[in-house]
Protein backbone atom coordinates (compact mmCIF):
# COMPACT_ATOMS: atom_id res chain seq x y z
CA UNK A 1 -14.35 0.83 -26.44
CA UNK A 2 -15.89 -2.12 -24.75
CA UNK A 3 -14.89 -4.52 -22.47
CA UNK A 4 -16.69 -7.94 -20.48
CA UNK A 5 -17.43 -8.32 -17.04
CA UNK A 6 -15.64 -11.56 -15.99
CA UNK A 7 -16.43 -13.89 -12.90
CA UNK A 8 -13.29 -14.01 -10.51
CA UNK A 9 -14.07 -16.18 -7.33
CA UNK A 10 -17.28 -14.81 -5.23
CA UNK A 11 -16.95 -11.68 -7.45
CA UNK A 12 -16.76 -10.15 -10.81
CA UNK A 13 -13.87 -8.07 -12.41
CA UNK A 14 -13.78 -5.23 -14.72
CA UNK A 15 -10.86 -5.60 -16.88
CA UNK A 16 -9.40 -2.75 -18.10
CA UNK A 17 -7.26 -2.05 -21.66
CA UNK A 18 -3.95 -0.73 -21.38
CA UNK A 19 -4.61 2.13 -23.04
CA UNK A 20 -7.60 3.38 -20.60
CA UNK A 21 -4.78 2.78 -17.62
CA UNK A 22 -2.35 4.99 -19.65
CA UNK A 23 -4.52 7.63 -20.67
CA UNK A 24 -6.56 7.80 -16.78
CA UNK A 25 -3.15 7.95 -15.22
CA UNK A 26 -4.19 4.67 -13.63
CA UNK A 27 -1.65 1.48 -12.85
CA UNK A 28 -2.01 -1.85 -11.07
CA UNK A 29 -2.57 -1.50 -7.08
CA UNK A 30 -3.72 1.50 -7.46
CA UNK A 31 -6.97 2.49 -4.95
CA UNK A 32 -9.96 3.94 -6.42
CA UNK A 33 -13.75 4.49 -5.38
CA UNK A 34 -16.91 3.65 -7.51
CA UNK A 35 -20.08 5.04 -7.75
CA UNK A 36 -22.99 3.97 -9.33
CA UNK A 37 -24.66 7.27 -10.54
CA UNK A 38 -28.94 8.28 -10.59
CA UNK A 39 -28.65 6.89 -14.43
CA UNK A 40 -27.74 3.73 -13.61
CA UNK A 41 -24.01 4.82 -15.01
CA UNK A 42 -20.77 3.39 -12.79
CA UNK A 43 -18.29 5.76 -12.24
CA UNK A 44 -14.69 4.63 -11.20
CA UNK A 45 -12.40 7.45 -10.24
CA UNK A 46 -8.85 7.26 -8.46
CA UNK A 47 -8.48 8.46 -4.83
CA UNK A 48 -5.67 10.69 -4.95
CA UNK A 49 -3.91 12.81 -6.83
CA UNK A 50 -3.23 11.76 -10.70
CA UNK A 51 -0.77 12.99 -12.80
CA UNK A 52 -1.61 13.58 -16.72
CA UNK A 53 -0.19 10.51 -18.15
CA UNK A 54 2.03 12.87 -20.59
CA UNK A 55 3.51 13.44 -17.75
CA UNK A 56 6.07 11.40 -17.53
CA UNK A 57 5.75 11.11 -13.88
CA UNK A 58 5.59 7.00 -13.36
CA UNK A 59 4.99 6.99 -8.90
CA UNK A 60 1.26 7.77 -8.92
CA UNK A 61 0.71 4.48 -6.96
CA UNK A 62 2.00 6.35 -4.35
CA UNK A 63 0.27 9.53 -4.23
CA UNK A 64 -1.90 10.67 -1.23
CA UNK A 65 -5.45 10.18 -1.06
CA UNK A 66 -7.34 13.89 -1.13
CA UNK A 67 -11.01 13.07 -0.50
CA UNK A 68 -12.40 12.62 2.99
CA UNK A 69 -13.38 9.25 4.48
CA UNK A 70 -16.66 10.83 5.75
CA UNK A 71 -16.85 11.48 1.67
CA UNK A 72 -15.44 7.74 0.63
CA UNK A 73 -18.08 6.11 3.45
CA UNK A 74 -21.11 7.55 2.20
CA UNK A 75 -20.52 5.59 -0.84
C-alpha cells in the first residue's frame, strides 16, 4: 500500500487509509511518537496501550500512555 505526502500549512501530512487505522488499532486524535530509524525507515507507533482491532473495544483514544517521557524526549 502506498500513500502521498501532502503539504498542510508550514507542514506536511501523512494521510493514512482506513484500513491501516482499523487494522493498527489507531483512530483520529489519537497521540503517537515517530522515529526515523538508522535505515532511513520512519516508524510511527501509538503511545499507549492498543487494543487488537478484533477487539471490539472502540475507547482506545483514551488509553494511558505506557512509555516514559525521558523515553518520548530522546526522540
Amino acid at each position: 500500500m502506498s500513500t502521498r505526502l501532502n503539504r498542510w500549512g508550514h507542514s506536511v501530512g501523512l494521510r493514512l487509509p482506513a484500513a491501516v487505522l482499523a487494522a493498527s488499532g489507531l483512530s483520529v486524535g489519537r497521540s503517537v511518537s515517530i522515529r526515523v530509524l538508522d535505515n532511513g525507515d520512519v516508524r510511527v507507533r501509538p503511545i499507549g496501550k492498543i487494543e487488537p482491532a478484533e477487539s471490539g473495544d472502540t475507547d482506545t483514544a483514551t488509553a494511558k500512555p505506557t512509555e516514559s517521557e525521558s523515553e518520548l524526549a530522546q526522540w
